[in-house]
Protein backbone atom coordinates (compact mmCIF):
# COMPACT_ATOMS: atom_id res chain seq x y z
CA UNK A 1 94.87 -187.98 -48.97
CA UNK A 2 96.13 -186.43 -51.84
CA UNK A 3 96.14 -182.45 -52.82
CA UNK A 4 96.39 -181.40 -56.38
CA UNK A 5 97.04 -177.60 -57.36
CA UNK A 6 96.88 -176.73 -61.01
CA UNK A 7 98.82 -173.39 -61.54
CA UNK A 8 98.21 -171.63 -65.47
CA UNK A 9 101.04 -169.44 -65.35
CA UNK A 10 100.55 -166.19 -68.04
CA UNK A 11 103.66 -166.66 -70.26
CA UNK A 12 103.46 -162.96 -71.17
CA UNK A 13 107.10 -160.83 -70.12
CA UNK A 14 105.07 -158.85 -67.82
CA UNK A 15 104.60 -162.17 -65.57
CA UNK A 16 108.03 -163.38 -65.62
CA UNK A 17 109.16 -161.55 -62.28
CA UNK A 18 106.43 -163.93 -60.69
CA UNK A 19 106.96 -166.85 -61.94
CA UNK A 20 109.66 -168.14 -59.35
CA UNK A 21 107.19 -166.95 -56.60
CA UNK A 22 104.88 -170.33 -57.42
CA UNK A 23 107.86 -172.37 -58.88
CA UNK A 24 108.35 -175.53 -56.25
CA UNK A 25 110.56 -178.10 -56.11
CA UNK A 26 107.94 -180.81 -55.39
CA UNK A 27 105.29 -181.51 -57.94
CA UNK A 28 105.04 -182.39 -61.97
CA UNK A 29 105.12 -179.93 -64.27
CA UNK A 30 103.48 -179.26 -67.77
CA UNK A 31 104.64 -177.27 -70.52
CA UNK A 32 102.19 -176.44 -72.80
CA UNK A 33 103.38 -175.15 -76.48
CA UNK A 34 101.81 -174.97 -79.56
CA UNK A 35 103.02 -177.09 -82.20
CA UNK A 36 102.34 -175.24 -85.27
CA UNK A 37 104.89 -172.96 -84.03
CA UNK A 38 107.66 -175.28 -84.14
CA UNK A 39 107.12 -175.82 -87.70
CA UNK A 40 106.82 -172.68 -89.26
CA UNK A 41 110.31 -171.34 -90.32
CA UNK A 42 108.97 -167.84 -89.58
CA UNK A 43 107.77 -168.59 -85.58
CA UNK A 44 110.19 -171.65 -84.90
CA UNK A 45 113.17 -169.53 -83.66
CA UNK A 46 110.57 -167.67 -81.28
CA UNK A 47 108.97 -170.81 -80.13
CA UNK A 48 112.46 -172.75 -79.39
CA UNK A 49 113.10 -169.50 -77.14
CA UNK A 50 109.93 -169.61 -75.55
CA UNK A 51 110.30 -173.12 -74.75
CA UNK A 52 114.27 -173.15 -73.13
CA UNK A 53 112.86 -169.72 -71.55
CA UNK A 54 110.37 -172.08 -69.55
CA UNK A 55 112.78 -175.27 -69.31
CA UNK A 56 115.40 -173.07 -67.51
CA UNK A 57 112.92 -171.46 -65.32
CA UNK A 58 111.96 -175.07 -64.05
CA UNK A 59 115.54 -176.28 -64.06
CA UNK A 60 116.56 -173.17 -61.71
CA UNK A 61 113.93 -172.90 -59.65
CA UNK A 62 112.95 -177.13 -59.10
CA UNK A 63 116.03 -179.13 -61.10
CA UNK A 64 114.47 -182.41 -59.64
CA UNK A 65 110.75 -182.14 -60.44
CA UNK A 66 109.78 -184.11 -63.56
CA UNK A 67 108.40 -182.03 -66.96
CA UNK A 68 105.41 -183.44 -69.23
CA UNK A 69 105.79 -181.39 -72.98
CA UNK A 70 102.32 -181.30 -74.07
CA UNK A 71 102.01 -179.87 -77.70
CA UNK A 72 98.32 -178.45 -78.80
CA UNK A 73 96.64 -178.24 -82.27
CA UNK A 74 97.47 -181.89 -83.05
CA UNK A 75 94.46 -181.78 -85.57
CA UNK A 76 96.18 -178.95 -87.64
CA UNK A 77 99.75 -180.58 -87.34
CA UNK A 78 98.61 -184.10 -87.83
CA UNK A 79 97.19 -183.19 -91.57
CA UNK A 80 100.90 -183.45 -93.37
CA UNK A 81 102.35 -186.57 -92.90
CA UNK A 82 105.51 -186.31 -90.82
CA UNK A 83 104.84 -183.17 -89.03
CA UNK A 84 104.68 -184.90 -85.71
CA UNK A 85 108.33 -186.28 -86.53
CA UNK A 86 109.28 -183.20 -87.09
CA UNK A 87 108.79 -181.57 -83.95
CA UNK A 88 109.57 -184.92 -82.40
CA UNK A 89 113.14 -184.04 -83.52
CA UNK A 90 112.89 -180.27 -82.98
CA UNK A 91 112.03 -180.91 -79.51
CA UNK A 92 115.02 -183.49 -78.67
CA UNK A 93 117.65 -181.75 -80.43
CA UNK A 94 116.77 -178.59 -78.02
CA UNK A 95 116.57 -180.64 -74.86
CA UNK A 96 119.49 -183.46 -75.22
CA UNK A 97 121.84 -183.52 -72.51
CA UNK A 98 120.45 -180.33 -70.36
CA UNK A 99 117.40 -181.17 -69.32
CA UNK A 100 116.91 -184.84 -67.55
CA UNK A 101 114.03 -184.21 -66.09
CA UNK A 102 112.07 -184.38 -69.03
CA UNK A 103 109.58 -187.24 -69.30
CA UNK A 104 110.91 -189.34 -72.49
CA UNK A 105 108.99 -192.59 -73.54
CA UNK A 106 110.73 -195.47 -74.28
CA UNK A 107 110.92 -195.97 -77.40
CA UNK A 108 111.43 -200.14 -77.12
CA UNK A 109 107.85 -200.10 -74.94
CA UNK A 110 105.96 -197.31 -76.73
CA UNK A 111 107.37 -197.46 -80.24
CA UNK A 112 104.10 -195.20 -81.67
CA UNK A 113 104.50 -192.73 -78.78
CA UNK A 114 106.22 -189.35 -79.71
CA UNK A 115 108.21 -187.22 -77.28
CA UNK A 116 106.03 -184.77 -76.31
């Protein structure tokens, strides 16, 4: 049989001292971001932090276990023409070479699939 056990972990500071109570080193994980932060100049620094905040986390605490990036409000992001690249490229300039257990596509298979 199979068990599945979704955890929504409350990114607020306040949680952090918790976090590595539910971190395991068996499962699949999925960070959930919002991409309209990664594209405003006035939130991106803050949303890169966020995001190697939660990467590290997972690294330390399960360095094995695979991570899924799933970015929300596609609909707003997707209404200017190469906003998706953008983040695309955001989001593999702050991963490359630390973080191998991020889920990449390939892009010879799944040429219209995006990082994230």
């Amino acid at each position: 049989s199979l068990t599945l056990s979704l955890w929504d972990f409350g990114g607020q500071q306040v949680f952090y001292s918790m976090h590595h109570l539910f971190l395991t080193r068996s499962g699949i994980y999925v960070l959930v971001f919002d991409m309209r932060e990664l594209l405003e100049p006035h939130t991106r620094n803050e949303a890169k932090t966020y995001l190697l905040f939660w990467l590290r986390s997972i690294k330390l605490h399960a360095p094995n276990i695979s991570v899924l990036l799933c970015g929300t409000f596609s609909a707003g992001v997707m209404e200017t023409k190469g906003n998706l690249q953008i983040i695309d490229t955001i989001l593999r300039e702050l991963t490359k070479g630390s973080f191998a257990q991020i889920v990449v596509p390939d892009k010879t298979k799944f040429e219209n699939l995006v990082f994230f």
